[in-house]
PDB file of N, CA and C in Angstrom:
ATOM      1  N   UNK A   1       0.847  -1.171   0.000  1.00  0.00           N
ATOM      2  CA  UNK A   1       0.000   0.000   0.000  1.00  0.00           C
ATOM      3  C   UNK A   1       0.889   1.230   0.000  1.00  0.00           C
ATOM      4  N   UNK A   2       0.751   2.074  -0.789  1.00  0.00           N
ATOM      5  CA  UNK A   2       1.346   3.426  -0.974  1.00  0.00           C
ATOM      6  C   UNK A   2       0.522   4.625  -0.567  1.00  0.00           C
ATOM      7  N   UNK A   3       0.446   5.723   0.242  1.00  0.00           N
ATOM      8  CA  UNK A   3       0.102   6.868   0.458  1.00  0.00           C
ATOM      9  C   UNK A   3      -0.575   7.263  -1.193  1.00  0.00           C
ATOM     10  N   UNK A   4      -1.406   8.077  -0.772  1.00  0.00           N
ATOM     11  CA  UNK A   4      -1.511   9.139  -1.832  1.00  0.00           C
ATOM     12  C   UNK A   4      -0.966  10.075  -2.213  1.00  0.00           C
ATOM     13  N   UNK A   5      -1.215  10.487  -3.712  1.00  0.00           N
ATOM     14  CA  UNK A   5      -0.166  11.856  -4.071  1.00  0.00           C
ATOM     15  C   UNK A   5       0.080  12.864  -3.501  1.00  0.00           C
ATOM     16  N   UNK A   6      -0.703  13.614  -2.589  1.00  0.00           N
ATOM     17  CA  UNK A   6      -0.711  13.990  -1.554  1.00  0.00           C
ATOM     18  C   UNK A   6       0.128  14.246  -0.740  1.00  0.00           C
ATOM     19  N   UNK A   7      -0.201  12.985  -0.215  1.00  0.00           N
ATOM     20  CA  UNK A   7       1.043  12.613   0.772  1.00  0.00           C
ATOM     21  C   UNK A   7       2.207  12.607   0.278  1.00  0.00           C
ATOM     22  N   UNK A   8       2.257  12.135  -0.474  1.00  0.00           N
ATOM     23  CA  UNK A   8       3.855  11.754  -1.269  1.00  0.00           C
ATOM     24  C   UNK A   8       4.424  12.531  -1.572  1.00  0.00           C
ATOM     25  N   UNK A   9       3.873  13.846  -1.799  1.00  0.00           N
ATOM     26  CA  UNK A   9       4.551  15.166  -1.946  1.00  0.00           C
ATOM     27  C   UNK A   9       4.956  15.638  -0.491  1.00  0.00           C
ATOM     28  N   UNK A  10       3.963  15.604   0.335  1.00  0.00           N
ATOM     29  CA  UNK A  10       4.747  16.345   1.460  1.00  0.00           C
ATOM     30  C   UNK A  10       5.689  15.906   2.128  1.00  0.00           C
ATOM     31  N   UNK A  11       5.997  15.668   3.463  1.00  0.00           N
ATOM     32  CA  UNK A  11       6.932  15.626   4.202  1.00  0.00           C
ATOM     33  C   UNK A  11       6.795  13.477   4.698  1.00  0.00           C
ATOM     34  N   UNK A  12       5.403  13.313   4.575  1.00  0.00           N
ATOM     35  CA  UNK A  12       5.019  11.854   5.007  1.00  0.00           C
ATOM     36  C   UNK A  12       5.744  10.935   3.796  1.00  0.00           C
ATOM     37  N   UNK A  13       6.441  11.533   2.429  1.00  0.00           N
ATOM     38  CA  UNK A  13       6.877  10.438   1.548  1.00  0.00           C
ATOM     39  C   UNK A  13       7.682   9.370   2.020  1.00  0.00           C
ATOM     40  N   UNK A  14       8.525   9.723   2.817  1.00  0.00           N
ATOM     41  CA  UNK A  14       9.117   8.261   3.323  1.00  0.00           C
ATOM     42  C   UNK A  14       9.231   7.843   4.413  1.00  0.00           C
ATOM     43  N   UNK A  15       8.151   8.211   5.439  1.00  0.00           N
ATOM     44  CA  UNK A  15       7.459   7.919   7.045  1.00  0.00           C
ATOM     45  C   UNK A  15       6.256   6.585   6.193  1.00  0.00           C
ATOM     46  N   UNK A  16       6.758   5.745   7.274  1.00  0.00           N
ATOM     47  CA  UNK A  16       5.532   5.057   7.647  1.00  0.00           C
ATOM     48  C   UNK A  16       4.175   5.552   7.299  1.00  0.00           C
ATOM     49  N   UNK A  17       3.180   4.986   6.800  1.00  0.00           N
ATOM     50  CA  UNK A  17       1.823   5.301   6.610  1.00  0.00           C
ATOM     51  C   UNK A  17       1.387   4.994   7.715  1.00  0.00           C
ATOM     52  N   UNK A  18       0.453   5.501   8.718  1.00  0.00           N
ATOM     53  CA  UNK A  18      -0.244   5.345  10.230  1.00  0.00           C
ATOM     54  C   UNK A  18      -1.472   5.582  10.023  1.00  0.00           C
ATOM     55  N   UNK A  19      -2.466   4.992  11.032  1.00  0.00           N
ATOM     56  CA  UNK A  19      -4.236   5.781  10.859  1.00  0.00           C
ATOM     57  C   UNK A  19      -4.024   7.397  11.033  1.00  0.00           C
ATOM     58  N   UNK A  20      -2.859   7.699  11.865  1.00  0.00           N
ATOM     59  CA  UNK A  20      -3.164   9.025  11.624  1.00  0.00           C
ATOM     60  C   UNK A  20      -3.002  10.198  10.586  1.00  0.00           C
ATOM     61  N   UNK A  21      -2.266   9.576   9.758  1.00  0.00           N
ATOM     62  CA  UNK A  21      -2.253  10.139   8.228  1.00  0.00           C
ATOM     63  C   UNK A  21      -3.376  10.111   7.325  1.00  0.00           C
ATOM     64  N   UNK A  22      -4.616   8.970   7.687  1.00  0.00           N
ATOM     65  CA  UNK A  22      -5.403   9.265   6.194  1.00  0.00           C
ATOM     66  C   UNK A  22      -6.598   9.408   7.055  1.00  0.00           C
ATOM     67  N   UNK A  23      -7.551   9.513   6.018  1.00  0.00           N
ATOM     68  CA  UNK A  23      -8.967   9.490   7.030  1.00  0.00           C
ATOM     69  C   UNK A  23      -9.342   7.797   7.003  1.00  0.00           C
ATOM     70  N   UNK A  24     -10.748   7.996   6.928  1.00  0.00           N
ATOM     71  CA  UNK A  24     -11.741   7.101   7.188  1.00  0.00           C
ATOM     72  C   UNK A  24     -10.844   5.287   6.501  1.00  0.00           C
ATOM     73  N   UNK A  25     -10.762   4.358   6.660  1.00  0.00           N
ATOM     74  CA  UNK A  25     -11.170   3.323   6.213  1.00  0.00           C
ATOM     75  C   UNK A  25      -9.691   2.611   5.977  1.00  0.00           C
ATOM     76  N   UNK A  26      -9.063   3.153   6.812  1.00  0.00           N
ATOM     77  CA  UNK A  26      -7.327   2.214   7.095  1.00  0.00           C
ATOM     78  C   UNK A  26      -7.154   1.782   7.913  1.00  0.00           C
ATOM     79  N   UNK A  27      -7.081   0.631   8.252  1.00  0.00           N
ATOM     80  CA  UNK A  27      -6.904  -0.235   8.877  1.00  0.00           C
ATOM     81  C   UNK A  27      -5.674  -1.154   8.874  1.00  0.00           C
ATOM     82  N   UNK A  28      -4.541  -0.615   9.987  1.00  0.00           N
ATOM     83  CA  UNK A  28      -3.184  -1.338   9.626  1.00  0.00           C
ATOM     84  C   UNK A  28      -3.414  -2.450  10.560  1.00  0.00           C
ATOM     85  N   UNK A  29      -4.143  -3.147  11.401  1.00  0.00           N
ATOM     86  CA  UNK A  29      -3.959  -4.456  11.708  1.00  0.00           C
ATOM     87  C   UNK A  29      -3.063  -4.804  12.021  1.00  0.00           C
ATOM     88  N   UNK A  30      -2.230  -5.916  13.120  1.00  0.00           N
ATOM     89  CA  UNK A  30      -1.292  -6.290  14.006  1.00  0.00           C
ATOM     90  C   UNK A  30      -0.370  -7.005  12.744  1.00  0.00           C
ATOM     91  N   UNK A  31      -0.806  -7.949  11.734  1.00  0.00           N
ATOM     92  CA  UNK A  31      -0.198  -8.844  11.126  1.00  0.00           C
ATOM     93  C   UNK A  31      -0.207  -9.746  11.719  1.00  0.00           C
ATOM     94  N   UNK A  32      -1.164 -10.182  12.238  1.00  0.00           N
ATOM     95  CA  UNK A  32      -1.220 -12.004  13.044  1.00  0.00           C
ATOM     96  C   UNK A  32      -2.967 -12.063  12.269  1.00  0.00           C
ATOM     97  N   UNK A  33      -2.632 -12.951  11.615  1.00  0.00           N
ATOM     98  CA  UNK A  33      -3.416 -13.626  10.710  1.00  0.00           C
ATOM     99  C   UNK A  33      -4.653 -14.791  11.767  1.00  0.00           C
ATOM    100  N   UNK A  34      -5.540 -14.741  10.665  1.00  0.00           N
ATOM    101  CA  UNK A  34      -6.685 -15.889  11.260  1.00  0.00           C
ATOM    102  C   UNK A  34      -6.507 -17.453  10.781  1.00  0.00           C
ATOM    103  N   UNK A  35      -6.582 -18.366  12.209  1.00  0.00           N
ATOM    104  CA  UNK A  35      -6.002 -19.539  12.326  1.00  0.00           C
ATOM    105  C   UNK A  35      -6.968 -20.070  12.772  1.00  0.00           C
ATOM    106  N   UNK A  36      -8.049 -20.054  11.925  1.00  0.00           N
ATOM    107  CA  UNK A  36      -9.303 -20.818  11.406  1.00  0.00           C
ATOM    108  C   UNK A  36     -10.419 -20.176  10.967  1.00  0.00           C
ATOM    109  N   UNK A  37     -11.623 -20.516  11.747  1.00  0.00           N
ATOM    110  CA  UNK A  37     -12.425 -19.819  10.991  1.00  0.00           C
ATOM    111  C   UNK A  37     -13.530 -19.728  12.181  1.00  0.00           C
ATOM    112  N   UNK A  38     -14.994 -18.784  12.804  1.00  0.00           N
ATOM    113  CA  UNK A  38     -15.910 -19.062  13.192  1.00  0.00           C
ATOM    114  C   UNK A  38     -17.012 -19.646  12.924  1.00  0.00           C
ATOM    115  N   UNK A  39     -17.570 -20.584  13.944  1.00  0.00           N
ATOM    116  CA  UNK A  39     -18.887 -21.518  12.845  1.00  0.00           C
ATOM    117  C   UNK A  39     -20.268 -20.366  13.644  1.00  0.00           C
ATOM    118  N   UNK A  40     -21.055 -20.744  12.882  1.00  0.00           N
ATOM    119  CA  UNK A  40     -22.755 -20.064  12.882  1.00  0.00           C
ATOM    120  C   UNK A  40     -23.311 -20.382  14.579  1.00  0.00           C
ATOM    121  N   UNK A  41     -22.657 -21.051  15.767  1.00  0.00           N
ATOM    122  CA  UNK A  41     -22.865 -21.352  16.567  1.00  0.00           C
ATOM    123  C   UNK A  41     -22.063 -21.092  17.247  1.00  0.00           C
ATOM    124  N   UNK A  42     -21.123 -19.671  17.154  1.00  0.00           N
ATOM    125  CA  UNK A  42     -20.333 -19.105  18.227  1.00  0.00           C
ATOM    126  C   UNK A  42     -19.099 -20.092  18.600  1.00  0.00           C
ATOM    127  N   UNK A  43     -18.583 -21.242  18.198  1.00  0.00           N
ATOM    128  CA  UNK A  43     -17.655 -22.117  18.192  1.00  0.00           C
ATOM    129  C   UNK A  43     -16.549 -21.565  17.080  1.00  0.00           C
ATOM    130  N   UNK A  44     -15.312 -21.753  17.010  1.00  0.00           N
ATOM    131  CA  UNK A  44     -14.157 -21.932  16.626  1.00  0.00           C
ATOM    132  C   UNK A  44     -14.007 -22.786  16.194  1.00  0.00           C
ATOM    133  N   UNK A  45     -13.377 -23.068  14.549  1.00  0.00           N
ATOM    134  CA  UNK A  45     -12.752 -23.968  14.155  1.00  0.00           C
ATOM    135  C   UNK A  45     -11.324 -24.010  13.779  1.00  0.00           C
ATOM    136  N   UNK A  46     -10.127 -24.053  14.110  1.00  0.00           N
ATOM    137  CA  UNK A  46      -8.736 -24.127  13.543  1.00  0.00           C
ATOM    138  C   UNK A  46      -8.675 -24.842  12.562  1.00  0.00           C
ATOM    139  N   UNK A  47      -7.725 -24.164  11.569  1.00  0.00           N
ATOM    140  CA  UNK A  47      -7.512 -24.721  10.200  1.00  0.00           C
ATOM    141  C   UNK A  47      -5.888 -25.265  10.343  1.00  0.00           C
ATOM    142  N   UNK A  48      -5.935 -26.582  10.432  1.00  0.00           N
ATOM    143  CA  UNK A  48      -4.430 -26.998  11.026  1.00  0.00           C
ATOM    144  C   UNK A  48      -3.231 -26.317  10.060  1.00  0.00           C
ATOM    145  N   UNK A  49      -3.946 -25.927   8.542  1.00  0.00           N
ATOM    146  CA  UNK A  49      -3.087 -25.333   7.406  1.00  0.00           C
ATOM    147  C   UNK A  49      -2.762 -23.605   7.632  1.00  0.00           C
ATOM    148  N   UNK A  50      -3.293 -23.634   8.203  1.00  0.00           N
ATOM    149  CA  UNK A  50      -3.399 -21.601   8.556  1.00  0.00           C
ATOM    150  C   UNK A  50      -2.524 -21.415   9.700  1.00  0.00           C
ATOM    151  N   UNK A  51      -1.874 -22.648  10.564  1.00  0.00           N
ATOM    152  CA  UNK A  51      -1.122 -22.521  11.961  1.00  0.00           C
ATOM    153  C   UNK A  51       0.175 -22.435  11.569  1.00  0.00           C
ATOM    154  N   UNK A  52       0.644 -21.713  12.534  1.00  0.00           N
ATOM    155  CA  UNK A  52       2.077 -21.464  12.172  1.00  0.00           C
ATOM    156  C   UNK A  52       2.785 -22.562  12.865  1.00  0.00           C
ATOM    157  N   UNK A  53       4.038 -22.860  12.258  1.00  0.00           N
ATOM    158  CA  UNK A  53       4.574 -24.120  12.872  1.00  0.00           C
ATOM    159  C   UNK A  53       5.981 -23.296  13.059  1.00  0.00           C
ATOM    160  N   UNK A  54       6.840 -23.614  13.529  1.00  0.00           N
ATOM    161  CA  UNK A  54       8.599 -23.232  13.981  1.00  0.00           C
ATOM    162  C   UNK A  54       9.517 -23.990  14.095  1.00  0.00           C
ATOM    163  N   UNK A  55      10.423 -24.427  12.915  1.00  0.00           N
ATOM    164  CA  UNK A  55      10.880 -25.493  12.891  1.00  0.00           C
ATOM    165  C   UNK A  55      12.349 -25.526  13.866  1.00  0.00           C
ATOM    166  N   UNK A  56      12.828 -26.271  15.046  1.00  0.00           N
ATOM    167  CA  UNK A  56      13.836 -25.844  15.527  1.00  0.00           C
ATOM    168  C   UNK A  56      15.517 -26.269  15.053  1.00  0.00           C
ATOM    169  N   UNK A  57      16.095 -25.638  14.843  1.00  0.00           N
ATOM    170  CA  UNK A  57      17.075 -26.621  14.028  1.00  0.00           C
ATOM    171  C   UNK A  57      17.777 -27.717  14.737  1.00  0.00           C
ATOM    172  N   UNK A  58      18.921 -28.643  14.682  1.00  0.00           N
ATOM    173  CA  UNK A  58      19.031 -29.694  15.922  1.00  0.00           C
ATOM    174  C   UNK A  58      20.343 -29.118  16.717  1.00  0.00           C
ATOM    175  N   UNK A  59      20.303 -29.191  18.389  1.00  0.00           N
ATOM    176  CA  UNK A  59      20.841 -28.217  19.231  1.00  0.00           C
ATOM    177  C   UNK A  59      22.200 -29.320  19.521  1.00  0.00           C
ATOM    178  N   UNK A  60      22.656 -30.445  18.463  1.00  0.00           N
ATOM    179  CA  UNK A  60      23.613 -31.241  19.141  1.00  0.00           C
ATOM    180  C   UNK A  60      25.040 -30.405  18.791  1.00  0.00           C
ATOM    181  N   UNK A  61      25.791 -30.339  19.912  1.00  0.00           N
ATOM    182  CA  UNK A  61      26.609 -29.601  19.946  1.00  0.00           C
ATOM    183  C   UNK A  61      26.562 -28.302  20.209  1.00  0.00           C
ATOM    184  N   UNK A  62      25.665 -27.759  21.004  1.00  0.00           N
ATOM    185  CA  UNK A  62      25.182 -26.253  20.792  1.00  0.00           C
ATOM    186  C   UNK A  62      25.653 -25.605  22.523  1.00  0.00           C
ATOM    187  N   UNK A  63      26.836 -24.840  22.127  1.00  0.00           N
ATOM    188  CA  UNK A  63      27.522 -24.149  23.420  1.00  0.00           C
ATOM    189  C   UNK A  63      27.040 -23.000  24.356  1.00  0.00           C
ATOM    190  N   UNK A  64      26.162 -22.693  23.691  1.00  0.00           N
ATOM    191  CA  UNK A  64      25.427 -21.215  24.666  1.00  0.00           C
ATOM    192  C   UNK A  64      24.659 -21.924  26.065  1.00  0.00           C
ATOM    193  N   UNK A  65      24.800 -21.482  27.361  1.00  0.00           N
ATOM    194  CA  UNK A  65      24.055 -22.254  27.994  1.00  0.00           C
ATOM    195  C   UNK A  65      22.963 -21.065  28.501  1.00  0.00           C
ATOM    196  N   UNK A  66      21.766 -21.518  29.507  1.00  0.00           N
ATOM    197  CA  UNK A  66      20.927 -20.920  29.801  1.00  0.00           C
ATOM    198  C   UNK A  66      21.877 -19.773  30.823  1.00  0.00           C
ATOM    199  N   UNK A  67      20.414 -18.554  31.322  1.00  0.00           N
ATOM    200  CA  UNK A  67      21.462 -17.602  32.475  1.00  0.00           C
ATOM    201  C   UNK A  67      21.276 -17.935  33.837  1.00  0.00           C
ATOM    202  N   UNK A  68      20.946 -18.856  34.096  1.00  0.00           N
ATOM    203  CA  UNK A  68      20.719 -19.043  35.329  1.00  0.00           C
ATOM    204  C   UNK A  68      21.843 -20.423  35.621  1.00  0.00           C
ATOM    205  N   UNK A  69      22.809 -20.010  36.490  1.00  0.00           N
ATOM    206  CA  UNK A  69      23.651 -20.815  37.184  1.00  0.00           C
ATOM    207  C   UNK A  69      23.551 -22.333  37.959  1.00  0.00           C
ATOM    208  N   UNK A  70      24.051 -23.385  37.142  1.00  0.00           N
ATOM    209  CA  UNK A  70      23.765 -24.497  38.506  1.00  0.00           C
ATOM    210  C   UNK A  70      24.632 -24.540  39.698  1.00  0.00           C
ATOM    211  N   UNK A  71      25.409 -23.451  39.964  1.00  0.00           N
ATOM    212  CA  UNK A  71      26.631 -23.692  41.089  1.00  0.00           C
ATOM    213  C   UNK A  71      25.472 -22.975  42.446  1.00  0.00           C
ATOM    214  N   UNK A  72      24.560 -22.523  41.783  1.00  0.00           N
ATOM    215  CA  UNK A  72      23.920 -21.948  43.443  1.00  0.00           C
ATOM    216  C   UNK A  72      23.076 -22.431  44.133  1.00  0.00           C
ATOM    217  N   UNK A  73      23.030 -22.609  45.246  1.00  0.00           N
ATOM    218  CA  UNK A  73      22.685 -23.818  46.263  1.00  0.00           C
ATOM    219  C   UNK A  73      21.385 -23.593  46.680  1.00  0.00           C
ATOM    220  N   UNK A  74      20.393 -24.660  46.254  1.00  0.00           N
ATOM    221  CA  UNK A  74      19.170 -24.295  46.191  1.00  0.00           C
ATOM    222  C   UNK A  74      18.553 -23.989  48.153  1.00  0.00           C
ATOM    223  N   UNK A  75      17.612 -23.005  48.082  1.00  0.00           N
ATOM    224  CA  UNK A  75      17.001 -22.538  49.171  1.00  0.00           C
ATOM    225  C   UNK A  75      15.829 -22.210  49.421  1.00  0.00           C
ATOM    226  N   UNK A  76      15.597 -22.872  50.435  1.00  0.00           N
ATOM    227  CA  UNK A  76      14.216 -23.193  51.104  1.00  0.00           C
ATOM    228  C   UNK A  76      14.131 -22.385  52.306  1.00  0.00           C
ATOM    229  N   UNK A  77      11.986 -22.219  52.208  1.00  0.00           N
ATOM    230  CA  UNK A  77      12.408 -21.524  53.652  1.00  0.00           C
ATOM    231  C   UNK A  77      11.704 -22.296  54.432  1.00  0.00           C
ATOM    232  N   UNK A  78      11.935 -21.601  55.548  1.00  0.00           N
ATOM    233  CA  UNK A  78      11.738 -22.357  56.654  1.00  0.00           C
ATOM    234  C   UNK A  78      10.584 -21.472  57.909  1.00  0.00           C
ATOM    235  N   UNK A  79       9.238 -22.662  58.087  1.00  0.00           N
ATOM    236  CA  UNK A  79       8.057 -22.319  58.969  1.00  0.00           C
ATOM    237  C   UNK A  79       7.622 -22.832  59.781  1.00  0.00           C
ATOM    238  N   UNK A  80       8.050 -22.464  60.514  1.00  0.00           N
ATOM    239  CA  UNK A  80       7.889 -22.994  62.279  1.00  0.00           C
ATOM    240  C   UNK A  80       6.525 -22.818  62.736  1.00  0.00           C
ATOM    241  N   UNK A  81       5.507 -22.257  62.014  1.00  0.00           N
ATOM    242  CA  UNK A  81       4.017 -22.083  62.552  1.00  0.00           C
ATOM    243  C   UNK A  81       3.213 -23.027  62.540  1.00  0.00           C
ATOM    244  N   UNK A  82       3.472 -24.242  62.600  1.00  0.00           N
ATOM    245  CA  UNK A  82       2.318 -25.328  62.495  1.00  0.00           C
ATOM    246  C   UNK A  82       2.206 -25.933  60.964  1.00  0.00           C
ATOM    247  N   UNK A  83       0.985 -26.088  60.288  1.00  0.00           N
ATOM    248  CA  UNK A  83       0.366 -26.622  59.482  1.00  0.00           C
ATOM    249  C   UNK A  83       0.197 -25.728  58.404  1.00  0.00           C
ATOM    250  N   UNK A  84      -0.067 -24.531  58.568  1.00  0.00           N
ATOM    251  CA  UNK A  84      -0.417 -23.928  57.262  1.00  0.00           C
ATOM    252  C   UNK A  84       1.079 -23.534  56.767  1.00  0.00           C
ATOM    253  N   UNK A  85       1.831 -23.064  57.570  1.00  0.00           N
ATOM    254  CA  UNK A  85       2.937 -22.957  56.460  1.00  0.00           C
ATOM    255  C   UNK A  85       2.809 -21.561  56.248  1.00  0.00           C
ATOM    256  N   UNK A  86       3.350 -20.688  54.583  1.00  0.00           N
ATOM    257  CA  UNK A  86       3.694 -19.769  54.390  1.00  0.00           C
ATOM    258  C   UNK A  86       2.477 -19.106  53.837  1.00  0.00           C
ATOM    259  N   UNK A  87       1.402 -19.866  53.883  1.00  0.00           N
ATOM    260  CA  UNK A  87      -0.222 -19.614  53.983  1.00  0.00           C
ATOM    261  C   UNK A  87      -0.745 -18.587  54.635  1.00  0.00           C
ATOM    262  N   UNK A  88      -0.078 -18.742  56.191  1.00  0.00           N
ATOM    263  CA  UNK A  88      -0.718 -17.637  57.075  1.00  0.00           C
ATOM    264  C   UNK A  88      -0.468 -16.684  57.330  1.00  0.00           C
ATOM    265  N   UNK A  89      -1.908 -15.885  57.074  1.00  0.00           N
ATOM    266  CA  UNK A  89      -1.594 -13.971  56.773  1.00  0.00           C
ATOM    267  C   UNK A  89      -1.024 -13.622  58.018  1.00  0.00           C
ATOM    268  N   UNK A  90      -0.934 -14.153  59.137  1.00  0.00           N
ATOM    269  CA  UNK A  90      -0.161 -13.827  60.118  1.00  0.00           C
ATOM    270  C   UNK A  90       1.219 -13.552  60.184  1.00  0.00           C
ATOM    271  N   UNK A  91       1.606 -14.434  60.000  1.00  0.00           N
ATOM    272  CA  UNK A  91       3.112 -14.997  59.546  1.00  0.00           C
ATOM    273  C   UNK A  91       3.361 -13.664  58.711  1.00  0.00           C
ATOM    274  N   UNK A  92       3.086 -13.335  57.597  1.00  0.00           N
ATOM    275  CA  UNK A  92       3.320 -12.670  56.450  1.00  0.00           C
ATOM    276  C   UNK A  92       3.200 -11.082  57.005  1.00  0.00           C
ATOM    277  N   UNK A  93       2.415 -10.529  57.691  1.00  0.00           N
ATOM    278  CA  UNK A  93       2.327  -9.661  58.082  1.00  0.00           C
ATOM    279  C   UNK A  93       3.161  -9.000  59.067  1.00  0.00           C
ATOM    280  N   UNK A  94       3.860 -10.112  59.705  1.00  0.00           N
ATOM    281  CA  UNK A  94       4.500 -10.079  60.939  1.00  0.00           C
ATOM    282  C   UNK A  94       6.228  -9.915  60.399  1.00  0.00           C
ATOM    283  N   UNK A  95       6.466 -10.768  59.256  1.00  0.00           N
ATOM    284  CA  UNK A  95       7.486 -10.802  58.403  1.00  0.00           C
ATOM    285  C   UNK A  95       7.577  -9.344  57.604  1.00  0.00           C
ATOM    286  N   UNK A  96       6.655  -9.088  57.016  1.00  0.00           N
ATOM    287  CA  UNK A  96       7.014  -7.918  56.161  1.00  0.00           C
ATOM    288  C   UNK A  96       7.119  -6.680  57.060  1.00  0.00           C
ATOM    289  N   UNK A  97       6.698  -6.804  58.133  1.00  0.00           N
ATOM    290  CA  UNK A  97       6.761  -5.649  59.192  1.00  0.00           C
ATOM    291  C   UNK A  97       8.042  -5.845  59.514  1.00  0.00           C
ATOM    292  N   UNK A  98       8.925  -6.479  59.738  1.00  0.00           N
ATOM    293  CA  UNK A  98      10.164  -6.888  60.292  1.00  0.00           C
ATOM    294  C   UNK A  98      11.225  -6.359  59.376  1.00  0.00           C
ATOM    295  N   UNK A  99      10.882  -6.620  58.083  1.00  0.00           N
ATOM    296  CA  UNK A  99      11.290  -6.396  56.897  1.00  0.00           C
ATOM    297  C   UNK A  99      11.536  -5.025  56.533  1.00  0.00           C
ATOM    298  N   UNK A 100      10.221  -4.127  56.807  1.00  0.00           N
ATOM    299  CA  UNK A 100       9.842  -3.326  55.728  1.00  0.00           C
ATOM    300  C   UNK A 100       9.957  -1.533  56.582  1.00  0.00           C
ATOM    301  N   UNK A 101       9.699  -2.273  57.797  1.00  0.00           N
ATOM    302  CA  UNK A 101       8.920  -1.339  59.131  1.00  0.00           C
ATOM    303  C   UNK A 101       7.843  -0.785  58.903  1.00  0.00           C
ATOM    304  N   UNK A 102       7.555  -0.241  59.784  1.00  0.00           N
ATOM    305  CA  UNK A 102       5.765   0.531  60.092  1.00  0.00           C
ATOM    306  C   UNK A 102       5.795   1.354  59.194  1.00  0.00           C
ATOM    307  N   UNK A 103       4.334   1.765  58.520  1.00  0.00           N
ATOM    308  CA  UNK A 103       4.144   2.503  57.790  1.00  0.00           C
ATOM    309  C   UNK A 103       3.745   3.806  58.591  1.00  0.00           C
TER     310      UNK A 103
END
């Protein structure tokens, strides 16, 4: 889609076309396409041909590792209140006050 002559003369010739350049009846849309279709009964149908697929290439030998470290020593906490655990608004209230101080 190209601007109008118009446009193309002024200053918008080599900006992006936006809704706010033309009037009535442009519609630039996200670019994510429809991946099926609606039936007459408010249901969805997917068109397995309309889905996008992503093919991954094969990762054998592949040196980049994730960012999260396995050398750090996993940690748990620890709740001495009975049964509920880290459940109780007590607990939590009493903690973040300790934490945070009085407002």
């Amino acid at each position: 889609m190209q601007p109008s002559r118009v446009l193309q003369a002024l200053r918008y010739r080599r900006l992006r076309l936006t809704t706010k350049d033309v009037n009535k009846g442009y519609y630039k849309g996200t670019g994510s396409g429809s991946m099926g279709r609606h039936t007459k009964h408010g249901g969805y149908i997917i068109e397995w041909d309309k889905v996008r697929t992503y093919v991954c290439p094969p990762l054998d030998g592949f040196k980049l590792t994730p960012f999260i470290t396995k050398n750090m020593p996993r940690t748990r906490g620890q709740y001495d209140n009975g049964e509920i655990g880290p459940k109780d608004p007590a607990l939590y209230l009493s903690r973040w006050k300790a934490e945070n101080g009085l407002d």
